[in-house]
Structure formats: structure tokens, C-alpha cells
Protein backbone atom coordinates (compact mmCIF):
# COMPACT_ATOMS: atom_id res chain seq x y z
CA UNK A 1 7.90 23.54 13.10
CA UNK A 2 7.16 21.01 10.05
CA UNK A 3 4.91 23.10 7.37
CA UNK A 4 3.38 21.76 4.43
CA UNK A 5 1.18 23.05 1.44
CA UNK A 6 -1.58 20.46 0.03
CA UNK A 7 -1.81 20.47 -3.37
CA UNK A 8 -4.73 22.83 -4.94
CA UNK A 9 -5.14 25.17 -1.15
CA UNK A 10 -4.72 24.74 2.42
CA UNK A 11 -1.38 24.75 4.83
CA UNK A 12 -1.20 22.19 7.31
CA UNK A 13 1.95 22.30 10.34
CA UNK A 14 2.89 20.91 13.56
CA UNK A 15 6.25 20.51 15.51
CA UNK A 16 6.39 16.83 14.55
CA UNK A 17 5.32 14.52 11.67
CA UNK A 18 2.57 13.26 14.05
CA UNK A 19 1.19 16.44 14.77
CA UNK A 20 1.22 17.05 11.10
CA UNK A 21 -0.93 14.54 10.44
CA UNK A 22 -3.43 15.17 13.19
CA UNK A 23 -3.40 18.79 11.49
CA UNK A 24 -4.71 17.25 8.63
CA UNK A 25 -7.14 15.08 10.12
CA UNK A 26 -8.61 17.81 11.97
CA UNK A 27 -8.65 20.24 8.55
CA UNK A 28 -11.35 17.49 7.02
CA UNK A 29 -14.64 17.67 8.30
CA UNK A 30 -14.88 14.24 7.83
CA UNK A 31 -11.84 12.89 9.20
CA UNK A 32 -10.98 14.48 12.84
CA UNK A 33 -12.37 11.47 14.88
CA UNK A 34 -10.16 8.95 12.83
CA UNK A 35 -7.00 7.66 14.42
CA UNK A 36 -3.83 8.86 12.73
CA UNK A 37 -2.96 5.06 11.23
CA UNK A 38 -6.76 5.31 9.97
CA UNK A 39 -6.28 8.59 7.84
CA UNK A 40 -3.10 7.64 6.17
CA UNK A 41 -4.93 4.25 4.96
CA UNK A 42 -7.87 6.70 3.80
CA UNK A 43 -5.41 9.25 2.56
CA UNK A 44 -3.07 6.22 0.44
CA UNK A 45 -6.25 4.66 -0.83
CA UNK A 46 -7.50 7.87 -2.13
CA UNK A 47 -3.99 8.84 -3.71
CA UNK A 48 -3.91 5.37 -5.10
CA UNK A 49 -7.07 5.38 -7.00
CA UNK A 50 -6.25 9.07 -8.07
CA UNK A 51 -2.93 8.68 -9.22
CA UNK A 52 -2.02 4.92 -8.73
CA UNK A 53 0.28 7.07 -6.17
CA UNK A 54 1.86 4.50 -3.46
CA UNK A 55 2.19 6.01 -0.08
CA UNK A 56 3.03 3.80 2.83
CA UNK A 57 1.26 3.82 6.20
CA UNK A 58 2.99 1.46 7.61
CA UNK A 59 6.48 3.18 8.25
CA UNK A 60 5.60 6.00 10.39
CA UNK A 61 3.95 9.77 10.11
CA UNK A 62 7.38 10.69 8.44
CA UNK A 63 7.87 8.50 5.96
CA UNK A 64 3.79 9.21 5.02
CA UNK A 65 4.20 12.81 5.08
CA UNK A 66 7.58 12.17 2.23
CA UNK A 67 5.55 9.95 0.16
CA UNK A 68 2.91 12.64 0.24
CA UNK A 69 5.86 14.98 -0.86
CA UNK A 70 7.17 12.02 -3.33
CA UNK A 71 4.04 12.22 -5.14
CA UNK A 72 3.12 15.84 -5.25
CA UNK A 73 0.12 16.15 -3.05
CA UNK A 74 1.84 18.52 -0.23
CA UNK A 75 5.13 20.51 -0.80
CA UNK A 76 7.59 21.65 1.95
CA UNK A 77 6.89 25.39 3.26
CA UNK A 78 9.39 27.64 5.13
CA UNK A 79 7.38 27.71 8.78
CA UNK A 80 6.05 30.82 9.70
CA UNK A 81 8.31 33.53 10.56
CA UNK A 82 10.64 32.84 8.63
């Protein structure tokens, strides 16, 4: 189980990268009926005009989710359980 903590609140998980990220999507109330690849473009836009933050989209839920880590908007949690 992958487990993440956004920056300011909120825990997002899922057993892959992918699920991660529909985690997230479904967490927004204006995001759940996006397709993953059209989150992470809203979610890198948003972190670029933030914090001129590059995350890449176009390298898989995995490498998103590290850039996301990179860049200080989610941090790595111990799953729960644990």
C-alpha cells in the first residue's frame, strides 16, 4: 500500500501509483470525472504557476507521484498498520 500526505491536510493511498492518483482525483470535488493523464496536467499546471514546480505527466503515475514528492506537495507515509 503506497501512502502519501498532501501538503497543508489530507492522506491519499492506493496499492499502486495509479490508484494513488485516482485517490486524489476522487478527494477533489472538482476533479473525480477527469481521466488520470487529465489531473496530472491540471495538477503540474497548478504546481507550476504556484511554485514554477516542474512535474512531468508524461512518464507515468510514478514518476508524477516523485515529482510531487521532489517538490514538496505530498510526503511519503508509513501505510496504515504499520
Amino acid at each position: 500500500m503506497l501512502r502519501f500526505k498532501w501538503q497543508g491536510d489530507g492522506t491519499i493511498e492506493g496499492e499502486t501509483p495509479e490508484a494513488v492518483i485516482r485517490a486524489a482525483k476522487k478527494s477533489s470535488p472538482f476533479t473525480g470525472e477527469m481521466t488520470d493523464e487529465a489531473y496530472m496536467v491540471s495538477v503540474a499546471t497548478r504546481a507550476k504557476t504556484i511554485r514554477g514546480a516542474a512535474i512531468r505527466t508524461d512518464a507515468g503515475a510514478a514518476a508524477f507521484l516523485a515529482d510531487l514528492e521532489r517538490e514538496g506537495f505530498i510526503v511519503a507515509a508509513e501505510p496504515k498498520g504499520c
